[in-house]
N, C-alpha and C. Protein backbone atom coordinates (compact mmCIF):
# COMPACT_ATOMS: atom_id res chain seq x y z
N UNK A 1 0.97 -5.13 20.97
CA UNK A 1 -0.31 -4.60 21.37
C UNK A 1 -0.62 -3.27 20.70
N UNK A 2 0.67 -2.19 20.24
CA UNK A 2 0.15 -1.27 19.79
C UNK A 2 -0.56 -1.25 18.69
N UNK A 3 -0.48 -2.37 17.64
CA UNK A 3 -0.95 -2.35 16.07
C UNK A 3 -2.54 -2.69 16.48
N UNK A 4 -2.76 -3.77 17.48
CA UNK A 4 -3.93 -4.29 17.86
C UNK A 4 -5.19 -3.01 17.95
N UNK A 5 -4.56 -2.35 19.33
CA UNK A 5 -4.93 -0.93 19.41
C UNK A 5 -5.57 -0.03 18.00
N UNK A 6 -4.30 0.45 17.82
CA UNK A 6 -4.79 1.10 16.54
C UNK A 6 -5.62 0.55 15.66
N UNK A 7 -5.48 -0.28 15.05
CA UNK A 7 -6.54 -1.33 14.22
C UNK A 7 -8.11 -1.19 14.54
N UNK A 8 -7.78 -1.60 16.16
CA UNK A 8 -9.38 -1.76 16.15
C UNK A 8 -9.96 -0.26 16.18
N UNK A 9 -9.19 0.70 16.85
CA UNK A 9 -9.28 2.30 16.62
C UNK A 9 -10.14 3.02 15.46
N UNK A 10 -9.02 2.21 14.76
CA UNK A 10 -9.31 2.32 12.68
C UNK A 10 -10.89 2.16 12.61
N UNK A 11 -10.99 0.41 13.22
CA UNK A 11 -12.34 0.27 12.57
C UNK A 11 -13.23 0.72 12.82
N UNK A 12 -13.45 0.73 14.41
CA UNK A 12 -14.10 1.58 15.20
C UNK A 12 -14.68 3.31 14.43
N UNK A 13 -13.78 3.85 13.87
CA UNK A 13 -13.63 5.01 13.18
C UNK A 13 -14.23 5.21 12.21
N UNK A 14 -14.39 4.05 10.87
CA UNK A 14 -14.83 4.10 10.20
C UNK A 14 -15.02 2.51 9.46
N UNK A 15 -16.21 1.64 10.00
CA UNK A 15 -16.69 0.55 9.99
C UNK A 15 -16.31 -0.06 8.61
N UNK A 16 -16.80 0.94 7.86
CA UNK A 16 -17.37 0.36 6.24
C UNK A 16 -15.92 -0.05 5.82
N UNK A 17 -14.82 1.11 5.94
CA UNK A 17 -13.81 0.66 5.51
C UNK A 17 -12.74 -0.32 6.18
N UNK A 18 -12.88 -0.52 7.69
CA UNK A 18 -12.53 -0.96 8.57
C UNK A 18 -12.97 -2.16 8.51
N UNK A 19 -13.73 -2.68 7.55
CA UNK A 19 -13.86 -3.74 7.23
C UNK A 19 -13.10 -4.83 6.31
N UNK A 20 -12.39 -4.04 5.40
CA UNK A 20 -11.20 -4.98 4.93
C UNK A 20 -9.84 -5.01 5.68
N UNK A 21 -9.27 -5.71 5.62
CA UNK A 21 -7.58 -5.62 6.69
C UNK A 21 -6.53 -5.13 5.85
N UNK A 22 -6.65 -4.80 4.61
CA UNK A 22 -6.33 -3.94 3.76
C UNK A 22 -6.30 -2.58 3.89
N UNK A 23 -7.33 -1.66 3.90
CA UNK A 23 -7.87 -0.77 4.50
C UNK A 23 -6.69 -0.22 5.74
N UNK A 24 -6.61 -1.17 6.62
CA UNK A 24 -6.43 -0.94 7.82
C UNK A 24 -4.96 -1.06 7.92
N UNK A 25 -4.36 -1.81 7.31
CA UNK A 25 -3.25 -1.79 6.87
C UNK A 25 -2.60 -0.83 6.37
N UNK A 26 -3.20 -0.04 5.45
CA UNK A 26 -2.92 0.63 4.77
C UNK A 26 -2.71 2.52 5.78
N UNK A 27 -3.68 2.36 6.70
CA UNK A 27 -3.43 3.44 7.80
C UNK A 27 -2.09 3.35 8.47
N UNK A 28 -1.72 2.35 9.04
CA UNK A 28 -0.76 2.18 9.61
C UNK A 28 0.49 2.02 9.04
N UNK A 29 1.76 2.49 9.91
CA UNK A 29 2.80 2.76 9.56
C UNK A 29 3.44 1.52 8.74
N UNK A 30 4.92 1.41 8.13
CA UNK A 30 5.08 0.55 7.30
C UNK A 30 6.38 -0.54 8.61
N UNK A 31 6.72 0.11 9.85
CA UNK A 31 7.30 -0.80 10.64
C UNK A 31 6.69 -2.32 10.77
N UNK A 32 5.50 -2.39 10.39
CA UNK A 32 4.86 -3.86 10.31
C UNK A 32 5.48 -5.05 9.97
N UNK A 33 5.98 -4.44 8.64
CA UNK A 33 6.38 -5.27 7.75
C UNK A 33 7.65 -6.10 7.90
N UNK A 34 7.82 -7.18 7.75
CA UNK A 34 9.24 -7.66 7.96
C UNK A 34 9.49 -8.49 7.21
N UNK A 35 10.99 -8.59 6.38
CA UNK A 35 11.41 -9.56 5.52
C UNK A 35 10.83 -9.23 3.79
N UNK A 36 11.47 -10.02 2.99
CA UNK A 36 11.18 -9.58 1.99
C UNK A 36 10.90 -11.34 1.33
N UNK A 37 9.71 -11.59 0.14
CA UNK A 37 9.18 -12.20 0.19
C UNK A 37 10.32 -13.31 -0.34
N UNK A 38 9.67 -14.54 -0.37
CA UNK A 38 10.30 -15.78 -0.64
C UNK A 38 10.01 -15.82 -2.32
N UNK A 39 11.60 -16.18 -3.16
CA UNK A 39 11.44 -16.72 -4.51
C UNK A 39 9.91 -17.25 -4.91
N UNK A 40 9.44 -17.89 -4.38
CA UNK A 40 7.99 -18.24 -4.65
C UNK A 40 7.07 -17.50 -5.00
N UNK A 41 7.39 -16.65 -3.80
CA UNK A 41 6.23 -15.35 -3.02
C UNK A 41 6.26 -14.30 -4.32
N UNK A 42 7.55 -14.48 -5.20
CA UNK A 42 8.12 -13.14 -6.13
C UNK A 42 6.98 -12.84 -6.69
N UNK A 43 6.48 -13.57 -7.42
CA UNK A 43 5.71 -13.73 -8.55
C UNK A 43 4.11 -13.44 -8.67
N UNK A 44 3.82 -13.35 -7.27
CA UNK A 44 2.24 -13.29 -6.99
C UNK A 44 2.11 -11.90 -6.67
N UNK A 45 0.99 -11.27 -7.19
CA UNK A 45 0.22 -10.26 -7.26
C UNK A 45 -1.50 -10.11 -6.42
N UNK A 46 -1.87 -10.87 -5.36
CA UNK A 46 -3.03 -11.05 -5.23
C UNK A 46 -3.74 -9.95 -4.43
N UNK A 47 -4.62 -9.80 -5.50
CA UNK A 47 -5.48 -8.46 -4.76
C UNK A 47 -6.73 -8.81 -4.28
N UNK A 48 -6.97 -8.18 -3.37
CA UNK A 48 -8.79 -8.68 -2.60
C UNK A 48 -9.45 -7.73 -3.42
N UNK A 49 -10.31 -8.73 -4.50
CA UNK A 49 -11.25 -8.31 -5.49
C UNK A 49 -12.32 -6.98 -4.64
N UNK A 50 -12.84 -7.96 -3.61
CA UNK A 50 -13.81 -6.86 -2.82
C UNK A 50 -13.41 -5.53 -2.50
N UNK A 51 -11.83 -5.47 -2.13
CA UNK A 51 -11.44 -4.24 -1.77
C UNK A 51 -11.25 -3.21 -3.22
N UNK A 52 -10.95 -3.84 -3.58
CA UNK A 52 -10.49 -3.14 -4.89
C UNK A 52 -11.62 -2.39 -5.30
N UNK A 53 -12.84 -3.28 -5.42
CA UNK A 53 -13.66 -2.95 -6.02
C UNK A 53 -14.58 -1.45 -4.71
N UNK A 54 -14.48 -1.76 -3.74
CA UNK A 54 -14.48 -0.81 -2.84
C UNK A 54 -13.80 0.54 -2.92
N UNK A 55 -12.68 0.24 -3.21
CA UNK A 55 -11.85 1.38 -3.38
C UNK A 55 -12.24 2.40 -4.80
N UNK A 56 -12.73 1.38 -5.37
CA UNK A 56 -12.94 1.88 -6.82
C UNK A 56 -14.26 3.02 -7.00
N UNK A 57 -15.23 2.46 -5.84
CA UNK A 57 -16.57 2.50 -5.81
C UNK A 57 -16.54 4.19 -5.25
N UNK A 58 -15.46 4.81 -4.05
CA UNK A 58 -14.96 5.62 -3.74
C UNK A 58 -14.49 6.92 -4.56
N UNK A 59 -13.79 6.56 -5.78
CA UNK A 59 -13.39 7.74 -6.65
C UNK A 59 -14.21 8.63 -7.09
N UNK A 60 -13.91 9.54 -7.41
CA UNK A 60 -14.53 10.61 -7.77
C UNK A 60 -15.01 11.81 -7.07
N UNK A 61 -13.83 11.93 -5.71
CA UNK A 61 -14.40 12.92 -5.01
C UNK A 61 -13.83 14.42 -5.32
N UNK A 62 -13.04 14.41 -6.25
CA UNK A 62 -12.41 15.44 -6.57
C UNK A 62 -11.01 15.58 -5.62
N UNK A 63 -10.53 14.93 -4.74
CA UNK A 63 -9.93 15.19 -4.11
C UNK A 63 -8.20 14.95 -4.73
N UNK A 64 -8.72 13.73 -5.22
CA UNK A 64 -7.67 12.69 -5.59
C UNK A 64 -7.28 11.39 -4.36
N UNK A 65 -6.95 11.81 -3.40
CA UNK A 65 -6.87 11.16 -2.38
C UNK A 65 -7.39 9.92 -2.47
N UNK A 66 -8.59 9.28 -2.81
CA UNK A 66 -8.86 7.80 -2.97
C UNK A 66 -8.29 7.29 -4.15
N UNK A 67 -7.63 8.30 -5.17
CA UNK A 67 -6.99 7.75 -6.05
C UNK A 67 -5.30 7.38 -5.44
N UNK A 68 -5.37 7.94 -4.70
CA UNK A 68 -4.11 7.71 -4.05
C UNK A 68 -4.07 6.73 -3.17
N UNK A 69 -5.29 6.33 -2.51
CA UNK A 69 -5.41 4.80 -1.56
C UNK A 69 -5.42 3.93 -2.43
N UNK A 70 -5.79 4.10 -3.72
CA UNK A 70 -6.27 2.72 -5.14
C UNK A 70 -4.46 2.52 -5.41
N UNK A 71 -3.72 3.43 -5.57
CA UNK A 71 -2.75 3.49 -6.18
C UNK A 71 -1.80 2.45 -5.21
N UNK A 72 -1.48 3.08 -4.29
CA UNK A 72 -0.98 2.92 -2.99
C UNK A 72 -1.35 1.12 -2.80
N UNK A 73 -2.89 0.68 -2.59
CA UNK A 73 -3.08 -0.88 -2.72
C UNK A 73 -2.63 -1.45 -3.71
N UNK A 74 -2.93 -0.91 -4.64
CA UNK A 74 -2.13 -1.67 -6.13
C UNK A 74 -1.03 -2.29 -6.31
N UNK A 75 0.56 -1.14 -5.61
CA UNK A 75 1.23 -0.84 -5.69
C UNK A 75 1.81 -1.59 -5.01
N UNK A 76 0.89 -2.08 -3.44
CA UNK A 76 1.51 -2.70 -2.25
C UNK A 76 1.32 -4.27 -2.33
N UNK A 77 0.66 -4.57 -3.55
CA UNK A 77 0.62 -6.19 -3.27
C UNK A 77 1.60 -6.68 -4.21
N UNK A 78 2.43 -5.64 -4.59
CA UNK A 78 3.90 -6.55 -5.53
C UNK A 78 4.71 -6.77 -4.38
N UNK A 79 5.28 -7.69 -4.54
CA UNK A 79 5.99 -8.03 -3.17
C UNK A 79 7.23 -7.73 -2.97
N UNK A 80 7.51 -7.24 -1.73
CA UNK A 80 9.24 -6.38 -1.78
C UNK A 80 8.72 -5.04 -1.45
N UNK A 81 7.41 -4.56 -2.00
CA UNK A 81 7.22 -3.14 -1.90
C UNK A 81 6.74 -2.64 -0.67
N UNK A 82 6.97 -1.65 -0.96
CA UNK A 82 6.65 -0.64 0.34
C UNK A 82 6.07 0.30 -0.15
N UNK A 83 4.84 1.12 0.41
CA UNK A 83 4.47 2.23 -0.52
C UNK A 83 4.28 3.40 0.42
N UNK A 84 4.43 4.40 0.44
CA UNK A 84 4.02 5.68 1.47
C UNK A 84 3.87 6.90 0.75
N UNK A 85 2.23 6.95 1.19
CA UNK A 85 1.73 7.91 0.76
C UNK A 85 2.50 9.55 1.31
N UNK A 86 2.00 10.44 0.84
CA UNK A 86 2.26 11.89 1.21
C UNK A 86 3.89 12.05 1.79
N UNK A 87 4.57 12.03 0.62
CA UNK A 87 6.09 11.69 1.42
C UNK A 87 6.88 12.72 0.48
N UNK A 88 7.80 13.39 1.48
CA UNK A 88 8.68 14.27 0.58
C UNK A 88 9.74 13.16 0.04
N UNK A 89 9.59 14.12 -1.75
CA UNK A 89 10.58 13.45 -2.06
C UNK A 89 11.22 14.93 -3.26
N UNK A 90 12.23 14.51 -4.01
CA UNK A 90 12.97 15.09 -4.97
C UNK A 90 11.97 15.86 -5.84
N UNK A 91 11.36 15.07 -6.95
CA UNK A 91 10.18 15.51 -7.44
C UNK A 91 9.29 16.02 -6.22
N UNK A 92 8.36 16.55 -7.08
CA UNK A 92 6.61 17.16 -6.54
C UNK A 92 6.46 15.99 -6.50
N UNK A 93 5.40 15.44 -5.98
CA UNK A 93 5.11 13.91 -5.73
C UNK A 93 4.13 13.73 -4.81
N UNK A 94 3.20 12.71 -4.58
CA UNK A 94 2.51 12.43 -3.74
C UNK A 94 2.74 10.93 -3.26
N UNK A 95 3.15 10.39 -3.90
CA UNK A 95 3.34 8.35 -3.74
C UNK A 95 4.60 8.39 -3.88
N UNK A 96 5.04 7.53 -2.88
CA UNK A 96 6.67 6.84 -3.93
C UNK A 96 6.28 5.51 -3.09
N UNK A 97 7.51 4.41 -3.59
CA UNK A 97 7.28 3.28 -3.57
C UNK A 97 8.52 3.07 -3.55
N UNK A 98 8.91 1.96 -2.73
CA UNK A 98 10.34 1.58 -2.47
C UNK A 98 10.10 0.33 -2.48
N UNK A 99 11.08 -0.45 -3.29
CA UNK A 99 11.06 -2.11 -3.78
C UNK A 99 12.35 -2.36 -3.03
N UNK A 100 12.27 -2.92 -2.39
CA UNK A 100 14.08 -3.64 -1.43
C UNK A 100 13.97 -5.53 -1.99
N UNK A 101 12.82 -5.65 -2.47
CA UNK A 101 13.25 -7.18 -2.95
C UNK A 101 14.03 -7.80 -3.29
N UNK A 102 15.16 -8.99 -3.87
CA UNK A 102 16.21 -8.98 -4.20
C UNK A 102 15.60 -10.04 -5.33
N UNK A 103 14.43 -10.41 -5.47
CA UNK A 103 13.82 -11.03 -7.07
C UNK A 103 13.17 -9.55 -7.39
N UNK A 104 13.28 -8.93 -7.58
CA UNK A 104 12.37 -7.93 -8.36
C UNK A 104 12.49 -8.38 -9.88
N UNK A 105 11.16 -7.46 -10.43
CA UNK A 105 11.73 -7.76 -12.22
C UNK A 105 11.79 -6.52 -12.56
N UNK A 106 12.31 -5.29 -11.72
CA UNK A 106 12.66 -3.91 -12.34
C UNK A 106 14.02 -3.94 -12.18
N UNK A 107 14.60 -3.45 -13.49
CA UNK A 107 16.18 -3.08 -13.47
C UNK A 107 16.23 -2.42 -11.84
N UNK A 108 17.92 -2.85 -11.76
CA UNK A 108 18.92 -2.38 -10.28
C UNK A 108 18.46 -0.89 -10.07
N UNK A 109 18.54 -0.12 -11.58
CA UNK A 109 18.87 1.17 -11.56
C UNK A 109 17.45 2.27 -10.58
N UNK A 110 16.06 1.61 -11.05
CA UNK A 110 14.88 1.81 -11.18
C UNK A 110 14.26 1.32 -9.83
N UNK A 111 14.88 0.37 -9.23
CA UNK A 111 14.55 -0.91 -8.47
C UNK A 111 13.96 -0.44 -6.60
N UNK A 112 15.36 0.87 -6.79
CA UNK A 112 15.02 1.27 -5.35
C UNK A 112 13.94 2.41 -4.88
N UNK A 113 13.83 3.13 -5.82
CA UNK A 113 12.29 4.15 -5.18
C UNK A 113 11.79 4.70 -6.56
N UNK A 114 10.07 4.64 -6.20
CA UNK A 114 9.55 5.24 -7.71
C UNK A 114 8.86 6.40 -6.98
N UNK A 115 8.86 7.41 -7.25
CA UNK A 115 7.93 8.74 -7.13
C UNK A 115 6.72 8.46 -7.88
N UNK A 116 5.59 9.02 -7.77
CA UNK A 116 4.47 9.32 -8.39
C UNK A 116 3.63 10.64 -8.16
C-alpha cells in the first residue's frame, strides 16, 4: 500500500508528469525492484517514446536536473540496472548506476557501479 500511496501523491502533485509511470517510478525509492532480468529480458532496451520525448521537451532550464531525470531514464531501462540520482560517491558525481545483472555486456571490472 505504501508505493500505491505515494504514486498517486506523485501524480496528484504534478499531473503532467504524473502521467507517465515512468516519471513516477523514477521518484520513488529503488526497494521496488526485485530480481534481475531473465536471459531473454538481457537484451531489450525499451523506452516509452512519449516519455522520452517529454523529458526531452523539459531541458534547458539551466539547472541540469532534467538532464539528470533524461539520464537517469535512459540509464534505467538496461536491465540489471539501478540508477540513483544525487548519491555520494568517490568522485564529485551526481548519477551513478549500479548493474548487479549476471548477463550484462560490461566487463566484471566496470560491471558493478558507474559514477556520472
Amino acid at each position: 500500500m505504501r508505493y500505491a500511496k505515494e504514486a498517486y501523491d506523485l501524480y496528484v502533485t504534478d499531473q503532467a508528469a504524473g502521467a507517465y509511470p515512468e516519471w513516477i517510478l523514477q521518484q520513488l525509492d529503488q526497494e521496488w525492484l526485485t530480481g534481475y532480468p531473465s536471459p531473454a529480458e538481457a537484451d531489450i532496451y525499451a523506452v516509452n517514446r512519449k516519455y522520452l520525448a517529454f523529458l526531452l521537451g523539459r531541458l534547458g532550464d539551466g539547472s541540469g536536473r532534467q538532464l539528470e531525470f533524461l539520464a537517469e531514464y535512459l540509464m534505467s531501462v538496461m536491465p540489471g540496472c539501478r540508477v540513483y540520482r544525487r548519491r555520494e560517491a568517490i568522485l564529485p558525481t551526481t548519477t551513478c548506476l549500479r548493474n548487479g545483472g549476471s548477463a550484462s555486456r560490461f566487463p566484471r571490472r566496470v560491471r558493478a557501479l558507474f559514477c556520472l
